[in-house]
C-alpha atoms as a PDB file:
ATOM      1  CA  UNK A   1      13.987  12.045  36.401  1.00  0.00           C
ATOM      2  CA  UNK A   2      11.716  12.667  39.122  1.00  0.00           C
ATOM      3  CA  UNK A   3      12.765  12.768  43.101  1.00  0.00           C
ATOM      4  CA  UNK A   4      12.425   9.245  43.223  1.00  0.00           C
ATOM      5  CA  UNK A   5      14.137   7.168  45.803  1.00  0.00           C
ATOM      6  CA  UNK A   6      17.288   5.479  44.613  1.00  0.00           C
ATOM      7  CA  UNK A   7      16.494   2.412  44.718  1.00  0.00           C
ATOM      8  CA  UNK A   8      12.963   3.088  43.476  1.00  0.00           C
ATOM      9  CA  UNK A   9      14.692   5.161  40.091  1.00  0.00           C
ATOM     10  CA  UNK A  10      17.446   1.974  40.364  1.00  0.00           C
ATOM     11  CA  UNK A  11      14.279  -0.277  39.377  1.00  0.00           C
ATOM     12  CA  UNK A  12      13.276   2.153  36.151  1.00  0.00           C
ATOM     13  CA  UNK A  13      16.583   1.731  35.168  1.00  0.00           C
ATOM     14  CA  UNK A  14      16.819  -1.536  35.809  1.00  0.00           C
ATOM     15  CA  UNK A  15      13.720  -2.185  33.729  1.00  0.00           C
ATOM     16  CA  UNK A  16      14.818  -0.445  31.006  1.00  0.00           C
ATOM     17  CA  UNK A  17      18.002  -2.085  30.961  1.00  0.00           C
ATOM     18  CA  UNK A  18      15.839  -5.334  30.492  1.00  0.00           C
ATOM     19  CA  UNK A  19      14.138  -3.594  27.344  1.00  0.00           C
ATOM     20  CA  UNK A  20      10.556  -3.839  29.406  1.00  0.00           C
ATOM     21  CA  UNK A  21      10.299  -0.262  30.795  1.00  0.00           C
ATOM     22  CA  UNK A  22       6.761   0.280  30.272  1.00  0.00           C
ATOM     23  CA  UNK A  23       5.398  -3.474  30.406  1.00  0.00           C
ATOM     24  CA  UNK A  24       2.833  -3.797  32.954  1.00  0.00           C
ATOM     25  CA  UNK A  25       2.386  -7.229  33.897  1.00  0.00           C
ATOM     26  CA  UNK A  26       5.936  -8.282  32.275  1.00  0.00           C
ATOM     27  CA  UNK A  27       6.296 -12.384  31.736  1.00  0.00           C
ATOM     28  CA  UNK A  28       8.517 -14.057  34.471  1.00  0.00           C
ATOM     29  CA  UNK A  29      10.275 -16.413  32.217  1.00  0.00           C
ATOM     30  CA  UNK A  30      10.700 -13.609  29.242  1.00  0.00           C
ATOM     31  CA  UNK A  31      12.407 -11.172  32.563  1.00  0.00           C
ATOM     32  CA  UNK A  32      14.950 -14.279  33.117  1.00  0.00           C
ATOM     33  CA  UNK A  33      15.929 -14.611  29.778  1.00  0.00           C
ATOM     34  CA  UNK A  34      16.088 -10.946  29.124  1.00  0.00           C
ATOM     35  CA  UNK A  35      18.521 -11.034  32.826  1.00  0.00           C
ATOM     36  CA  UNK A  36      20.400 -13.772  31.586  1.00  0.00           C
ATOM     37  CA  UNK A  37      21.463 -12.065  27.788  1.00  0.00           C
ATOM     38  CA  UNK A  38      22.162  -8.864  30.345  1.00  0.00           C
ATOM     39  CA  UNK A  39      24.749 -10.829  32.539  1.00  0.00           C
ATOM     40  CA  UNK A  40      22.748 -10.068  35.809  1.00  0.00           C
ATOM     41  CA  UNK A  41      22.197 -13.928  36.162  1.00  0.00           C
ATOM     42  CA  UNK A  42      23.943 -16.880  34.655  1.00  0.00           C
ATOM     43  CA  UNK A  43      20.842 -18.612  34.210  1.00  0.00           C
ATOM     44  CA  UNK A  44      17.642 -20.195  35.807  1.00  0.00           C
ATOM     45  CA  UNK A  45      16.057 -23.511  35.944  1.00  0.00           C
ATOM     46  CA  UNK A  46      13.271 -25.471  36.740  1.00  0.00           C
ATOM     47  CA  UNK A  47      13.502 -27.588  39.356  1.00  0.00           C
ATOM     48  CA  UNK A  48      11.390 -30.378  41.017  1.00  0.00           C
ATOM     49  CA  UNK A  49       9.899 -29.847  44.243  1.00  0.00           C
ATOM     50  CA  UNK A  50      11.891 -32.193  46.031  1.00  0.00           C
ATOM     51  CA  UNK A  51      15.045 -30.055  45.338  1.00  0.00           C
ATOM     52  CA  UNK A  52      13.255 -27.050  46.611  1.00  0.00           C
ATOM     53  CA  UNK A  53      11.605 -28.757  49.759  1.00  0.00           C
ATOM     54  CA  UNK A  54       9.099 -25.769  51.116  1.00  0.00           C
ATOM     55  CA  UNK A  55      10.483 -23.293  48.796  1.00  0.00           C
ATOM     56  CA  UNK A  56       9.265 -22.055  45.609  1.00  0.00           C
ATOM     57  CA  UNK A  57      12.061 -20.560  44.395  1.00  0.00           C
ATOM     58  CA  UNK A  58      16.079 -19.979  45.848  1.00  0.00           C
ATOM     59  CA  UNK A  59      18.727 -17.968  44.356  1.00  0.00           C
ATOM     60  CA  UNK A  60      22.144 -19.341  44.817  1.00  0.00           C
ATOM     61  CA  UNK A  61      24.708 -16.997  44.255  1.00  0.00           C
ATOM     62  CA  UNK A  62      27.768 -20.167  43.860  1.00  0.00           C
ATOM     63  CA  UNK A  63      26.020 -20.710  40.126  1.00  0.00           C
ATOM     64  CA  UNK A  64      24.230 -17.533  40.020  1.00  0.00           C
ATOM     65  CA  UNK A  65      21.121 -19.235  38.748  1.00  0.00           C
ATOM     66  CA  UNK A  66      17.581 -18.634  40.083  1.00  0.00           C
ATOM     67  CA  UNK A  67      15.883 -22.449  40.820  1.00  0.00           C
ATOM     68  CA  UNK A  68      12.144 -22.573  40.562  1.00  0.00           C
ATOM     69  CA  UNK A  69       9.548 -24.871  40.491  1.00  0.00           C
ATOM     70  CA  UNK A  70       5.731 -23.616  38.840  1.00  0.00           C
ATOM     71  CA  UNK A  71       3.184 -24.970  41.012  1.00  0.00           C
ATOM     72  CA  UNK A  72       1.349 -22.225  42.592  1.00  0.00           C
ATOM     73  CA  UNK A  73      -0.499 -19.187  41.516  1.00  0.00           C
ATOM     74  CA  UNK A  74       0.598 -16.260  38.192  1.00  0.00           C
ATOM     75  CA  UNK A  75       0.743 -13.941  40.784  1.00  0.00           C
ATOM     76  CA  UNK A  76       2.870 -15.853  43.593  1.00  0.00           C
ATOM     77  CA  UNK A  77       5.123 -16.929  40.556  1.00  0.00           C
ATOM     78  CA  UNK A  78       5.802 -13.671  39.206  1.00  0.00           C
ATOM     79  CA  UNK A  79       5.932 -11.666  42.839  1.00  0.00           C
ATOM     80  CA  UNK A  80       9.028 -15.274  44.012  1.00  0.00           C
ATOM     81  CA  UNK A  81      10.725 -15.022  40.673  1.00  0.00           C
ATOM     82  CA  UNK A  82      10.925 -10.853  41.172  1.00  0.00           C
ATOM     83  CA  UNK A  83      12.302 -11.372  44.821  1.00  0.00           C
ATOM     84  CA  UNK A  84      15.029 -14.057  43.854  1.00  0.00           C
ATOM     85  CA  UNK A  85      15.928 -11.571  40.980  1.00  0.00           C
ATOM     86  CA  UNK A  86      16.215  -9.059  43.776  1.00  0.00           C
ATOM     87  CA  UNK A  87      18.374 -11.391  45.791  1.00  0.00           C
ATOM     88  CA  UNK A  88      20.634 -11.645  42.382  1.00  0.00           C
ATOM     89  CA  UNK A  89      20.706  -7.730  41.508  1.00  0.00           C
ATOM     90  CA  UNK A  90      21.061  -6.941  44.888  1.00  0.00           C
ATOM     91  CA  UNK A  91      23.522  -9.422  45.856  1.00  0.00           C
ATOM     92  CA  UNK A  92      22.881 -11.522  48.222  1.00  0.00           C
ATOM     93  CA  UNK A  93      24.060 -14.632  49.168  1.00  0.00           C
ATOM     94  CA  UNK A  94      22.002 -17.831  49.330  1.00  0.00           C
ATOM     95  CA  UNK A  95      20.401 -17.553  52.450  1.00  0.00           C
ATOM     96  CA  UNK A  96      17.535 -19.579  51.997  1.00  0.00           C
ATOM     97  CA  UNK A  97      19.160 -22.682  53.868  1.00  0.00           C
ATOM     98  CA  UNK A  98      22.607 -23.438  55.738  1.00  0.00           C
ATOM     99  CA  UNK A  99      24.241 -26.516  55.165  1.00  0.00           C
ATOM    100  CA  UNK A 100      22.560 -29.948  55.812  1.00  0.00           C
ATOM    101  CA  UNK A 101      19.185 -27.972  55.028  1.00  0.00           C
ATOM    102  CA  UNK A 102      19.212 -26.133  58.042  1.00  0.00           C
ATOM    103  CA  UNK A 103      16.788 -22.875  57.628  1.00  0.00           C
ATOM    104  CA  UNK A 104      18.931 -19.893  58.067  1.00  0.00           C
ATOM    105  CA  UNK A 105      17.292 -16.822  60.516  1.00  0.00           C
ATOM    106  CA  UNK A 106      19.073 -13.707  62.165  1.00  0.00           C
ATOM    107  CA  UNK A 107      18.596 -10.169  61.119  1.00  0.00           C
ATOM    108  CA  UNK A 108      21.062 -10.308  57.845  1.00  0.00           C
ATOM    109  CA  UNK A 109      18.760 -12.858  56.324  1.00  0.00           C
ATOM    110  CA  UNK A 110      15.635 -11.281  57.616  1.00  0.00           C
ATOM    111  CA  UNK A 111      16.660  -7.580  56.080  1.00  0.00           C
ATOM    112  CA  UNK A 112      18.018  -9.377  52.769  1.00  0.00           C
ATOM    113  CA  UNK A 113      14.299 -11.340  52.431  1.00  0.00           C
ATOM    114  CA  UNK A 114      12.477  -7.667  52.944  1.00  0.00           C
ATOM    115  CA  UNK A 115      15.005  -5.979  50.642  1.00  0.00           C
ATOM    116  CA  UNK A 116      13.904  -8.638  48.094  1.00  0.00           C
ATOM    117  CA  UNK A 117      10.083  -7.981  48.866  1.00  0.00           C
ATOM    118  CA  UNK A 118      10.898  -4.470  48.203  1.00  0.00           C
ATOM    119  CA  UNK A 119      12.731  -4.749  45.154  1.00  0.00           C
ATOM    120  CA  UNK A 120       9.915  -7.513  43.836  1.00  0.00           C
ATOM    121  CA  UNK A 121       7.229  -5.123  44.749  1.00  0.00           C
ATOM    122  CA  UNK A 122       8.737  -2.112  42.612  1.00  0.00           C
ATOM    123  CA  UNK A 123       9.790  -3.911  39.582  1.00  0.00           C
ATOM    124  CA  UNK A 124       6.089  -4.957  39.687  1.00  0.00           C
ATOM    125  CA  UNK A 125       4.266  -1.775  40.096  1.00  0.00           C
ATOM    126  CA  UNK A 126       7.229   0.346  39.327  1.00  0.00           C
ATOM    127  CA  UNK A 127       6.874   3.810  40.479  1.00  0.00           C
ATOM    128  CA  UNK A 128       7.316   5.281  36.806  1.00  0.00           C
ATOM    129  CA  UNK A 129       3.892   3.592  35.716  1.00  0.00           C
ATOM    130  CA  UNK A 130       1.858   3.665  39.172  1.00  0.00           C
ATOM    131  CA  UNK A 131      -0.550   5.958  39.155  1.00  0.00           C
ATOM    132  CA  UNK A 132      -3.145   4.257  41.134  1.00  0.00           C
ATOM    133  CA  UNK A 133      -6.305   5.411  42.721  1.00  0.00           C
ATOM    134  CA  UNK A 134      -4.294   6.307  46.356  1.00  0.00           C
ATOM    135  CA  UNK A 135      -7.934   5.444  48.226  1.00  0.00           C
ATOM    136  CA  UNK A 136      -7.778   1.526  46.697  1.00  0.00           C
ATOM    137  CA  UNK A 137      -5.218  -1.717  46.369  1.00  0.00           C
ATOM    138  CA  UNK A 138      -8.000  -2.989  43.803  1.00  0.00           C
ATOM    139  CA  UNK A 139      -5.895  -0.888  40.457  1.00  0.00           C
ATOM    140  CA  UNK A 140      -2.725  -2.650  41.765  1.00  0.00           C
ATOM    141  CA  UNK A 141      -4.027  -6.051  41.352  1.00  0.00           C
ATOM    142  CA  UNK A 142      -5.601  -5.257  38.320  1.00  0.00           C
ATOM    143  CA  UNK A 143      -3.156  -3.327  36.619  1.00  0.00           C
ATOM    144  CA  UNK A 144       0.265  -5.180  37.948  1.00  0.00           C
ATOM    145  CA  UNK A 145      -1.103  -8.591  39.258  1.00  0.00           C
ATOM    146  CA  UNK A 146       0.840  -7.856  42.569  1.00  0.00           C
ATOM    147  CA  UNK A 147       0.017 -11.235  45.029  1.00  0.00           C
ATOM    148  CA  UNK A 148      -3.329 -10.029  47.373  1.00  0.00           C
ATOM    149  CA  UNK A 149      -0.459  -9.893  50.445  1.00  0.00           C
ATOM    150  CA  UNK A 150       1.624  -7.418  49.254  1.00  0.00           C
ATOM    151  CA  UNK A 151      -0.860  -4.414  47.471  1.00  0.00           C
ATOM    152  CA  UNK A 152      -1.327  -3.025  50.479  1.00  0.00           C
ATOM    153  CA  UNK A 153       2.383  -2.921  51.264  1.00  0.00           C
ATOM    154  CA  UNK A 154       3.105  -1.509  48.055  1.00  0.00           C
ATOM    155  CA  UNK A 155       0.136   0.870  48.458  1.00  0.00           C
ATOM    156  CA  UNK A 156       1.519   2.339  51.427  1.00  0.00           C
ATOM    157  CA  UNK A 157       4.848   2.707  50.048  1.00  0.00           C
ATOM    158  CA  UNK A 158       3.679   4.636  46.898  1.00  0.00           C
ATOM    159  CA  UNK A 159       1.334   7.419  48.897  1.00  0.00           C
ATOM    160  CA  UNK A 160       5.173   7.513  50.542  1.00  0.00           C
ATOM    161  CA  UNK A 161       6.384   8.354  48.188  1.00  0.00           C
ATOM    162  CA  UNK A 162       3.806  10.518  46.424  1.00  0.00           C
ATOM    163  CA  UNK A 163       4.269  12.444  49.948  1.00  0.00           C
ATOM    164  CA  UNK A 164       7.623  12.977  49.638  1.00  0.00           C
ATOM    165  CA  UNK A 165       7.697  14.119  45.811  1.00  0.00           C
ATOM    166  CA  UNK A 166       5.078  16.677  46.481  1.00  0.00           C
ATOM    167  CA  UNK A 167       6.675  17.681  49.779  1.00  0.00           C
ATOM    168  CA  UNK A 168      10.322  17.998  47.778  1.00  0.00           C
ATOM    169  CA  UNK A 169       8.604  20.086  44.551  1.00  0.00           C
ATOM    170  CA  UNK A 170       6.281  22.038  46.319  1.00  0.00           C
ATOM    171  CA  UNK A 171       6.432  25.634  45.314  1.00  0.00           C
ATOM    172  CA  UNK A 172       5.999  28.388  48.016  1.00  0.00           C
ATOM    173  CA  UNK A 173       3.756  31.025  47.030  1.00  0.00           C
ATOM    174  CA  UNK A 174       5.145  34.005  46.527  1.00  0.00           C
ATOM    175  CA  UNK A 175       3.645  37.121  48.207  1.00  0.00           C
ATOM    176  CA  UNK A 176       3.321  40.254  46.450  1.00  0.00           C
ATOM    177  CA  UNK A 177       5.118  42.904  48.407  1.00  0.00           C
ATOM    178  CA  UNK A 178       2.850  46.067  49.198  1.00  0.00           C
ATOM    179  CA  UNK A 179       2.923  48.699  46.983  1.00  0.00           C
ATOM    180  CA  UNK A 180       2.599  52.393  48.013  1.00  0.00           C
ATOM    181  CA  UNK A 181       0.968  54.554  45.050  1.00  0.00           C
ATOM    182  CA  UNK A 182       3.693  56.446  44.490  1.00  0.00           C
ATOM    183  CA  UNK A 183       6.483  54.086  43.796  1.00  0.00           C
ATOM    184  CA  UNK A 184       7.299  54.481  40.394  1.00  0.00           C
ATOM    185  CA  UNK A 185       7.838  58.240  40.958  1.00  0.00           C
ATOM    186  CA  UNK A 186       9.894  57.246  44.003  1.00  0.00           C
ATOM    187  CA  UNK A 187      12.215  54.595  42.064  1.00  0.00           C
ATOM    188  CA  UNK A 188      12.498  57.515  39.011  1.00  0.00           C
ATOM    189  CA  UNK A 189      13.322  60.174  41.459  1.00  0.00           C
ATOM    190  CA  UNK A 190      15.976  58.083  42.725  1.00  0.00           C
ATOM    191  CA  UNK A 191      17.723  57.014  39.603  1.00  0.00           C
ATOM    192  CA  UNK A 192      17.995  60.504  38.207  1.00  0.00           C
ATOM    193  CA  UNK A 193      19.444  61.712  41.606  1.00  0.00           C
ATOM    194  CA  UNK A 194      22.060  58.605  40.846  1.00  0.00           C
ATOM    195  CA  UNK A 195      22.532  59.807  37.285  1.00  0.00           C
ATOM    196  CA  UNK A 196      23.005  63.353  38.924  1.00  0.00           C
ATOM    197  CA  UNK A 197      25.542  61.946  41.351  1.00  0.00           C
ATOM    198  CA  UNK A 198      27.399  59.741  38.758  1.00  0.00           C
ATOM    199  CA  UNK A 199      28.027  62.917  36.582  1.00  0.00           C
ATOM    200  CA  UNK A 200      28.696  64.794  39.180  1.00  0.00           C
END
């Protein structure tokens, strides 16, 4: 495998544990089930709204089941379902509220929600099948379907990447010692003087 990242190469794996390692735009839904006959969730369910309040999706890790309602946008549905997986294969707890619906805040929460981003992000444009124009976000949309705020984010974190892969497997050129005309007659002279010696 390349020099990818571990958690980067953790998301090829992960994909191909799922039997989808080369799908481009692969189905929400289809991902869940395919988690679910894996054992990385117990299931997932549609919910109403009014069980979600603001949310649009929640992982909670006491059924290990990802809740989700479908009312917004392919691209927002695929990018939330993706980060609550992330929440599940990552293991977090259920953050998302305290008890008596109480949002929860603090910097656990806060690095668990951009951990999910990340991992969403990656199993979306995963870095084994994004080669992307590095001077546009418009082949990300396009090619992944990657929600408008978070090309740019995942942009960045490819040319990252692509930085560090080239900086890890870059050859240094070798320079070609200078040669004196008469080196060969040198290098003989010396080896029968060692055969001399040997004998000797």
């Amino acid at each position: 495998m390349h020099n990818y990242s571990r958690e980067e190469y953790n998301i090829v794996l992960l994909r191909e544990r799922l039997g989808i390692p080369d799908d481009v735009q692969p189905d929400p839904i289809d991902v869940l089930r395919r988690a679910t006959y894996v054992g990385i969730i117990a299931g997932f369910c549609r919910v109403s709204d009014d069980e979600l309040g603001t949310n649009l999706a929640r992982w909670d890790k006491a059924s290990k089941q990802i809740l989700f309602r479908e009312n917004h946008s392919p691209t927002e549905f695929a990018f939330t379902i993706f980060h609550e997986l992330g929440h599940a294969v990552l293991n977090h707890g259920s953050r998302n509220r305290k008890v008596g619906g109480a949002l929860q805040f603090g910097r656990y929460a806060e690095r668990d929600e951009e951990e999910a981003d990340r991992f969403a992000r990656s199993f979306m444009a995963p870095i084994k099948l994004a080669i992307v124009d590095q001077n546009s976000t418009t082949d990300l949309l396009a090619r992944f379907g990657l929600p408008e705020s978070q090309r740019g984010i995942r942009l960045e974190e490819l040319k990252r990447i692509d930085r560090q892969q080239r900086g890890l497997t870059r050859q240094i050129p070798m320079v070609e010692p200078e040669v004196e005309e008469d080196t060969y007659e040198l290098a003989m002279n010396a080896m029968r003087q060692n055969a001399i010696n040997w004998n000797s």
